[in-house]
N, C-alpha and C. Protein backbone atom coordinates (compact mmCIF):
# COMPACT_ATOMS: atom_id res chain seq x y z
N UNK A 1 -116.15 76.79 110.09
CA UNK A 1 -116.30 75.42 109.68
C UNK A 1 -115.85 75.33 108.22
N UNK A 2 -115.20 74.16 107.39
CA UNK A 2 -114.65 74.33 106.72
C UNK A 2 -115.60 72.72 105.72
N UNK A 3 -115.76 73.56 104.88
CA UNK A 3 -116.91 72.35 104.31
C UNK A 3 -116.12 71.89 102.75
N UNK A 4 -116.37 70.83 102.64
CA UNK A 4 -116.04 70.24 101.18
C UNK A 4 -116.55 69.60 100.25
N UNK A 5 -116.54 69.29 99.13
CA UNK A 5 -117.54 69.26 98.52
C UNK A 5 -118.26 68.87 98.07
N UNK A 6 -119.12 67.77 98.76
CA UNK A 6 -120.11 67.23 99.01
C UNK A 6 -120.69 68.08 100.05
N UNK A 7 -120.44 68.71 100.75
CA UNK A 7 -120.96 69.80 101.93
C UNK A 7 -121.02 69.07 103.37
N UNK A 8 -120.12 67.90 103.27
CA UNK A 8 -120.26 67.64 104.77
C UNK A 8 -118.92 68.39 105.57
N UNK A 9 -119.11 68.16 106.98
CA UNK A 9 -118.53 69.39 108.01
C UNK A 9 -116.83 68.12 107.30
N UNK A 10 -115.57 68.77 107.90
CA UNK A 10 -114.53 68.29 107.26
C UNK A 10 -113.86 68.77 109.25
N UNK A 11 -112.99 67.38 109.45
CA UNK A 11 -112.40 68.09 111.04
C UNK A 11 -111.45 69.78 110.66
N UNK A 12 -111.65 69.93 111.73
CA UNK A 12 -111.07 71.36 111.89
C UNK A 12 -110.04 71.20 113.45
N UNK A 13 -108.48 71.70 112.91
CA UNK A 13 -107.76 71.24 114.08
C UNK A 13 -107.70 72.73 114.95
N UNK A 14 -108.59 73.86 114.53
CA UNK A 14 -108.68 74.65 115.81
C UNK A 14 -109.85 74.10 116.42
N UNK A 15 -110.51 73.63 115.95
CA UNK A 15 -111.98 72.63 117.04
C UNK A 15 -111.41 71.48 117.83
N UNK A 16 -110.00 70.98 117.62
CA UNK A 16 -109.86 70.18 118.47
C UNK A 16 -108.79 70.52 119.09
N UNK A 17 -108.06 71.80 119.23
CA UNK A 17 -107.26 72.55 120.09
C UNK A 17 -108.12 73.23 120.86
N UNK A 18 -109.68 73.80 120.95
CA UNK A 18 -110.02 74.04 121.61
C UNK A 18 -110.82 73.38 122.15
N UNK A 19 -110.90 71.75 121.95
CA UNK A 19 -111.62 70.57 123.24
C UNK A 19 -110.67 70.80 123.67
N UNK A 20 -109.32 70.45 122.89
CA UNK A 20 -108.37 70.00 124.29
C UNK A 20 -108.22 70.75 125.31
N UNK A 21 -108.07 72.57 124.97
CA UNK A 21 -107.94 73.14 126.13
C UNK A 21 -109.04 73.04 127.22
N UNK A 22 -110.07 72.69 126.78
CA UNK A 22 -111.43 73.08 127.63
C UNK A 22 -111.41 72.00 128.25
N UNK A 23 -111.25 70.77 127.74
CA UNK A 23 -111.35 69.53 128.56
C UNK A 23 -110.40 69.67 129.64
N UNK A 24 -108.17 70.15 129.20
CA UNK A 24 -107.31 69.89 130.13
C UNK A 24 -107.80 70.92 131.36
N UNK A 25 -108.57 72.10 130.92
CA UNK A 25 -109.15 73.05 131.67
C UNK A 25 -110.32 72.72 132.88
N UNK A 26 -111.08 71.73 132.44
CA UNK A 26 -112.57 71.21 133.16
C UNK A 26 -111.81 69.92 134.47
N UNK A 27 -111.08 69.13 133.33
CA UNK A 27 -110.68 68.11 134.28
C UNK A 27 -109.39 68.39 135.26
N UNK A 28 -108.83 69.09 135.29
CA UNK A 28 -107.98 69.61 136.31
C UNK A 28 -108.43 70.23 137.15
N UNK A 29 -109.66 71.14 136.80
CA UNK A 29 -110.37 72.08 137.74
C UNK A 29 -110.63 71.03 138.96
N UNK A 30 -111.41 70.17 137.85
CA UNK A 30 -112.27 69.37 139.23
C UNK A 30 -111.29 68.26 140.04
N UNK A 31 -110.34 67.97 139.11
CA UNK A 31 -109.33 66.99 139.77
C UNK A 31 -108.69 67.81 141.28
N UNK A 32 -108.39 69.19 141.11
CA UNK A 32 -107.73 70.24 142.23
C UNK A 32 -109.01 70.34 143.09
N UNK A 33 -110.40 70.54 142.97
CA UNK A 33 -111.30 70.59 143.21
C UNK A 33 -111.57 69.27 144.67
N UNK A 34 -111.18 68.23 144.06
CA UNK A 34 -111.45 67.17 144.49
C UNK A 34 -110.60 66.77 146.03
N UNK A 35 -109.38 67.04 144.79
CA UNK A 35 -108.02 66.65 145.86
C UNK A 35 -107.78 67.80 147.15
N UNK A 36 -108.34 68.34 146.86
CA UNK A 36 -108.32 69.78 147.85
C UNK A 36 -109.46 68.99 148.92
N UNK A 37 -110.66 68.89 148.51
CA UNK A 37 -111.36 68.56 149.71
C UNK A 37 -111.35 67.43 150.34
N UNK A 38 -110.53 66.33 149.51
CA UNK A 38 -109.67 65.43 150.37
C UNK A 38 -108.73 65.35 151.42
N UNK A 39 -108.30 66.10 150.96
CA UNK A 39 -107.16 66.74 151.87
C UNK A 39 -107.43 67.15 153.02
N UNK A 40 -108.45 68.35 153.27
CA UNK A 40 -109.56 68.73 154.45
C UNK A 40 -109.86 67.31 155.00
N UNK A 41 -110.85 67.13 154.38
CA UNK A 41 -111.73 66.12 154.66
C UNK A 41 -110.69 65.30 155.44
N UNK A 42 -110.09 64.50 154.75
CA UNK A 42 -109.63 63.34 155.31
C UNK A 42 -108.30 63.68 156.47
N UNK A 43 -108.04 64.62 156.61
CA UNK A 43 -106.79 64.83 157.76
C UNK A 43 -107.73 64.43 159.30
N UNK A 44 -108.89 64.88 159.55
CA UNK A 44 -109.01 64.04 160.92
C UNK A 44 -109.11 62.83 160.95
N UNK A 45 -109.79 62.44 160.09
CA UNK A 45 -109.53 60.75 159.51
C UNK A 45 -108.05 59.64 160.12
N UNK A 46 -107.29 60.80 159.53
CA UNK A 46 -105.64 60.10 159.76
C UNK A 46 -105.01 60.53 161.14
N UNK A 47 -105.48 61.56 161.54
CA UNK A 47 -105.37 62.29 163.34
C UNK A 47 -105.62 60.48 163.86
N UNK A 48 -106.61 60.67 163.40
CA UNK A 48 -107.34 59.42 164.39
C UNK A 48 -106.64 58.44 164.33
N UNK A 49 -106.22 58.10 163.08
CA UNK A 49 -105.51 56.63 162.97
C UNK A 49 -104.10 56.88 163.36
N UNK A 50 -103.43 57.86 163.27
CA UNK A 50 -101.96 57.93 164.27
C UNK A 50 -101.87 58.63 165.35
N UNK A 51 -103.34 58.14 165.88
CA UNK A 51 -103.30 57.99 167.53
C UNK A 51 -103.10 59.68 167.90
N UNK A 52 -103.77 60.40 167.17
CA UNK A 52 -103.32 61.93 167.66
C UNK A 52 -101.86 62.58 167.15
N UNK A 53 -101.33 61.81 166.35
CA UNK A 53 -99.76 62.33 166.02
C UNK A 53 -99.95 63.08 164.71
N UNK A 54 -100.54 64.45 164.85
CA UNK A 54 -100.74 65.06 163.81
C UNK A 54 -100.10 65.24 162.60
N UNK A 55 -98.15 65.44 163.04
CA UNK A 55 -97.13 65.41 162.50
C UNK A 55 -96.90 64.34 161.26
N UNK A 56 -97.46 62.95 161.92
CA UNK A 56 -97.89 62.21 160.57
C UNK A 56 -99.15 62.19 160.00
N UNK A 57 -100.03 62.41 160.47
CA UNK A 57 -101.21 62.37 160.27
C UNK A 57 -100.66 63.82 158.51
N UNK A 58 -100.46 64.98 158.79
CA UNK A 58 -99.76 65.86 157.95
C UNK A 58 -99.27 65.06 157.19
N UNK A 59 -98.07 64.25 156.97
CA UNK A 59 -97.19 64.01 156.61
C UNK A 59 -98.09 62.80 155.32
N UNK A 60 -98.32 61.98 156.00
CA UNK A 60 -99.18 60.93 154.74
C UNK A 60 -100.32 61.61 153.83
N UNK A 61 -101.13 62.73 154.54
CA UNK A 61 -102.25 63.52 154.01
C UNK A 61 -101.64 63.93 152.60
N UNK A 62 -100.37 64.38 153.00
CA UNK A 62 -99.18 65.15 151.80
C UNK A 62 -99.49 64.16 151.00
N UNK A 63 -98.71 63.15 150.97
CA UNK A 63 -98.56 61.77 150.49
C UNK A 63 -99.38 61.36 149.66
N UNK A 64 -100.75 61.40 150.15
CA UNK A 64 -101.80 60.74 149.54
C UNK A 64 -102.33 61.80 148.22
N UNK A 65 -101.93 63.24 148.84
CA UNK A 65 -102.63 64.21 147.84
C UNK A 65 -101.94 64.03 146.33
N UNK A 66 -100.85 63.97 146.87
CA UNK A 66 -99.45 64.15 145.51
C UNK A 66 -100.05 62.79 144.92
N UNK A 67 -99.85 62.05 145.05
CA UNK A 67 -99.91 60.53 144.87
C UNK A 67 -101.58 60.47 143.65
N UNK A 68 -102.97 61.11 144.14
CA UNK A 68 -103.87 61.58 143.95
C UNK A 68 -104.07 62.05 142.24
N UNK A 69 -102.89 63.21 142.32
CA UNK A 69 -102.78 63.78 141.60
C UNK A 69 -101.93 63.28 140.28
N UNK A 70 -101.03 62.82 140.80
CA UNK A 70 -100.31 61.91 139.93
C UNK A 70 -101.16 61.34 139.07
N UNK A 71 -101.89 59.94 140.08
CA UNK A 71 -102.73 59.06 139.07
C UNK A 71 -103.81 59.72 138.32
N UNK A 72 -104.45 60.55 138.65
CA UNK A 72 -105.02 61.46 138.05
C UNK A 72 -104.78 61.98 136.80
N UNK A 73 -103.64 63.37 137.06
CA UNK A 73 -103.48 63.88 136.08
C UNK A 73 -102.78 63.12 134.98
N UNK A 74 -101.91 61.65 135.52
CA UNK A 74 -101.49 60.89 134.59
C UNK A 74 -102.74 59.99 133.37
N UNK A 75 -103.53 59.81 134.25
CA UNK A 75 -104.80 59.25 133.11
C UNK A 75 -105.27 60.32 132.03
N UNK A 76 -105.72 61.55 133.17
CA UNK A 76 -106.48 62.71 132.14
C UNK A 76 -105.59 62.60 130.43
N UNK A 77 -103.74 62.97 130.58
CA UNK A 77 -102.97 62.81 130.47
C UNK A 77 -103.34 61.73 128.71
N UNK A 78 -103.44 60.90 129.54
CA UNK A 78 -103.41 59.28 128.25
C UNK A 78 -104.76 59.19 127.70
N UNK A 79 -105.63 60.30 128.54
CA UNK A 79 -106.94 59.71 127.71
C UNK A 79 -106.97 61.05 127.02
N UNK A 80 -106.49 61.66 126.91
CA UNK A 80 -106.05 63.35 125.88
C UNK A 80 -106.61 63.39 124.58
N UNK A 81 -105.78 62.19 124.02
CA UNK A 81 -106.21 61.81 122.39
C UNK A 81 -107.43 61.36 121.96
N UNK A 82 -108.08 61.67 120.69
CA UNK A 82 -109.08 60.67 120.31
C UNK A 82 -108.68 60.66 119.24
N UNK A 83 -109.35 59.63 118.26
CA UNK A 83 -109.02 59.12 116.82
C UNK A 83 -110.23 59.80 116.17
N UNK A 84 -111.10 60.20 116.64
CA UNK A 84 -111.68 61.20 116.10
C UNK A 84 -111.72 62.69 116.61
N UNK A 85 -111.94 63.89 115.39
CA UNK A 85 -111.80 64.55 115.47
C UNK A 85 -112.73 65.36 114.99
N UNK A 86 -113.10 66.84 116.10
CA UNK A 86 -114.22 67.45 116.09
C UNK A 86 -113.96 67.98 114.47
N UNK A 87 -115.32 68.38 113.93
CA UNK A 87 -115.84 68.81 112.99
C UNK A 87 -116.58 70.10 113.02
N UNK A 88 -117.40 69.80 113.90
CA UNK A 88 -118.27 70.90 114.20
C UNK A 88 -118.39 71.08 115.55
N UNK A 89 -119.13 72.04 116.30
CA UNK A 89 -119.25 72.50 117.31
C UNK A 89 -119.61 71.68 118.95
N UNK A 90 -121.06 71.02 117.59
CA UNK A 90 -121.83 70.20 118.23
C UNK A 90 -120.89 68.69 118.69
N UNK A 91 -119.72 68.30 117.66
CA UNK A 91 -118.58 67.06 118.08
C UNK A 91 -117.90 67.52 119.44
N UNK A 92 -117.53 68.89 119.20
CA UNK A 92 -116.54 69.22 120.60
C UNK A 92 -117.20 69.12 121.88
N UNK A 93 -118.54 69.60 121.67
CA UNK A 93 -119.32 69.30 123.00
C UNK A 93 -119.91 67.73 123.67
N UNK A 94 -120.18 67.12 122.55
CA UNK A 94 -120.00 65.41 122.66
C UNK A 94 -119.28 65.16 123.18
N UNK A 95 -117.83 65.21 122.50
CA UNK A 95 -116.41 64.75 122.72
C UNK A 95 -116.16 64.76 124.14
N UNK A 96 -116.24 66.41 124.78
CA UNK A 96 -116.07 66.99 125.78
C UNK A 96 -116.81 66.08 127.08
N UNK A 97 -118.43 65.93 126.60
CA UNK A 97 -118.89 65.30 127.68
C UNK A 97 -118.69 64.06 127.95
N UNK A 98 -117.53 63.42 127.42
CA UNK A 98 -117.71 61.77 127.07
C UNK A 98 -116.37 61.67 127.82
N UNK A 99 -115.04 62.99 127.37
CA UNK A 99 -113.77 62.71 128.34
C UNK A 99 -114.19 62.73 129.54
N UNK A 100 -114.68 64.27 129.68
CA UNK A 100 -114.70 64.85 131.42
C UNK A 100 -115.70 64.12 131.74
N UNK A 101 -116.47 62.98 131.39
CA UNK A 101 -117.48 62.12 132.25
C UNK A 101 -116.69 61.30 132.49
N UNK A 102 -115.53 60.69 131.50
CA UNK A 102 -114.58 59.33 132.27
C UNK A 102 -114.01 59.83 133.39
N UNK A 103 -113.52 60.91 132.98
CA UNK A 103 -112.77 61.78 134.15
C UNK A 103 -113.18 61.62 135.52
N UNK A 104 -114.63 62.01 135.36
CA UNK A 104 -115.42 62.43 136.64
C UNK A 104 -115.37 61.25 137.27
N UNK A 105 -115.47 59.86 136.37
CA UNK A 105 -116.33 58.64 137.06
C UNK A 105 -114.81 58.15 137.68
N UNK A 106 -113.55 58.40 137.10
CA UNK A 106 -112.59 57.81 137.75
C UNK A 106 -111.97 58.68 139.32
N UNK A 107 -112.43 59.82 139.43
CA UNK A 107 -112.48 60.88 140.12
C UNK A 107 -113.20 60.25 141.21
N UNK A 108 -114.69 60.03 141.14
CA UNK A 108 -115.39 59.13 141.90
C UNK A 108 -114.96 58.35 142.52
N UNK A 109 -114.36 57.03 142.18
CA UNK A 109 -113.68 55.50 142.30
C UNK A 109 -112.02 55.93 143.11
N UNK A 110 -111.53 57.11 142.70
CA UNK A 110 -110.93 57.14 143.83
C UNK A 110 -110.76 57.45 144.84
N UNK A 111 -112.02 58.44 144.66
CA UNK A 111 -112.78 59.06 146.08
C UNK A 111 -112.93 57.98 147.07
N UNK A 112 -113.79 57.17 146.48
CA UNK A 112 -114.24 56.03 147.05
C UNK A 112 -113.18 55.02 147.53
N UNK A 113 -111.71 54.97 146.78
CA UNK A 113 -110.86 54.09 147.18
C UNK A 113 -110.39 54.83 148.72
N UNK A 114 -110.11 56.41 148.54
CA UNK A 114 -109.67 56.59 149.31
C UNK A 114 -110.35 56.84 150.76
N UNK A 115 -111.86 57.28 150.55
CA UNK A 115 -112.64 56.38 151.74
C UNK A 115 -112.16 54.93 152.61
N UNK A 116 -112.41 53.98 151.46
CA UNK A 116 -111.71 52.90 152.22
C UNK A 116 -110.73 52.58 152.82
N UNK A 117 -109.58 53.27 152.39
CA UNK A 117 -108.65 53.19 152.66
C UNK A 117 -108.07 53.63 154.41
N UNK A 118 -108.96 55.35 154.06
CA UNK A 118 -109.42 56.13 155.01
C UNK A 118 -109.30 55.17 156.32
N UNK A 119 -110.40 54.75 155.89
CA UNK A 119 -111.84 54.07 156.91
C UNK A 119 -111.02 52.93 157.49
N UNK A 120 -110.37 51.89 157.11
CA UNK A 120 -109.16 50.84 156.83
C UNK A 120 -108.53 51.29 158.04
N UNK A 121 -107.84 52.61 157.88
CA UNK A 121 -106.85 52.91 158.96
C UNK A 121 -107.09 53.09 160.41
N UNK A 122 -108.46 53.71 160.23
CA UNK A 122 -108.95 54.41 161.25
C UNK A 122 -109.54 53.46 162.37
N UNK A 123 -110.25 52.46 161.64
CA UNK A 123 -110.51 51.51 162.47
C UNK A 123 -109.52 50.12 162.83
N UNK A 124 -108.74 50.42 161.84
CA UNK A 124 -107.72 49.71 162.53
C UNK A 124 -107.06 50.37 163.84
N UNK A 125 -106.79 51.72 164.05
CA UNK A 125 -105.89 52.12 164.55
C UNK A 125 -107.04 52.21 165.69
N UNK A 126 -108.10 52.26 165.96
CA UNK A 126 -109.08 52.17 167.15
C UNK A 126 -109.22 50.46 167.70
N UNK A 127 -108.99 49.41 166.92
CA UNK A 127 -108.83 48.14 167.34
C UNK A 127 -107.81 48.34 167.97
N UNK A 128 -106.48 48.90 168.17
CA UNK A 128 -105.01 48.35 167.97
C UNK A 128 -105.02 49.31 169.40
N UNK A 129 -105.75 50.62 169.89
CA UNK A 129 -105.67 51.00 170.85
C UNK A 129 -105.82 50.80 172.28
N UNK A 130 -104.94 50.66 173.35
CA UNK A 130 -105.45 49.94 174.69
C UNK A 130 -106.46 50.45 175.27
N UNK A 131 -106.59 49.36 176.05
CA UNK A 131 -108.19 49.80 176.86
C UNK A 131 -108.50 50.82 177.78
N UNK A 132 -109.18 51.85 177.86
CA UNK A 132 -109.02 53.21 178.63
C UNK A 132 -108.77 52.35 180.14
N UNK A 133 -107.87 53.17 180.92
CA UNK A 133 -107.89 52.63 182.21
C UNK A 133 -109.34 53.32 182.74
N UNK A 134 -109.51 52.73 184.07
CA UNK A 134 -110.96 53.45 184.85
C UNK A 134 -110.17 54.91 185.40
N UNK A 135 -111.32 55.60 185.75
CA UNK A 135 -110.46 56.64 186.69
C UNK A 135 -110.13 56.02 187.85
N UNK A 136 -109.12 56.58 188.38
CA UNK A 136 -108.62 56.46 190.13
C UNK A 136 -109.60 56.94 190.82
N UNK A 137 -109.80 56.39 192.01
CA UNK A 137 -110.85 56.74 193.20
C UNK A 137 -109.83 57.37 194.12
């Protein structure tokens, strides 16, 4: 820590080379974290809505992940900077919990978009399906 002289803490730009790594480090984790179990998750989701045509069902899953990630890592990305700058130890860990919480909460919201979205297809694509015939006697 680098003090001056009045003795208050003075920023230090290895304290804020090492938020940044820890933050680009935390929020990617969980962004790959996320998008990964989307990916799982939601492929029977899309089975369902293209009627069993796995081939697309694959094909948009792709789609949606990349796409995911994009908006994602493009925010993490823009919200990188702050106009303030750690000082002490105790700033980087503030700092830290204040990005990777926007992070998280936008992480959330698109979880949630992509639920709907999900959900959107699926029951559309169960409206849009014909009516089982009976069995033959």
């Amino acid at each position: 820590m680098i003090l001056a002289a009045d003795s208050a803490p003075v920023a230090s730009d290895s304290l804020t080379y090492l938020e940044y790594g820890v933050y680009l480090l935390l929020s990617l984790g969980v962004t790959i974290w996320v998008g990964r179990t989307l990916f799982r998750s939601g492929r029977p989701f899309l089975v369902d809505a293209f009627h069993g045509n796995e081939t697309m069902a694959d094909s948009v899953n792709n789609l949606l992940l990349i796409g995911f990630y994009l908006v994602n890592v493009g925010f993490m990305l823009l919200f990188l900077s702050s106009k303030q700058h750690p000082a002490t130890g105790i700033d980087v860990i503030e700092h830290l919990s204040k990005s990777v919480g926007v992070v998280v909460v936008v992480l959330g919201v698109m979880h949630f978009i992509n639920l709907v979205v999900l959900n959107s297809l699926r029951t559309g694509a169960q409206a849009s399906r014909p009516p089982a015939l009976p069995p033959k006697a």
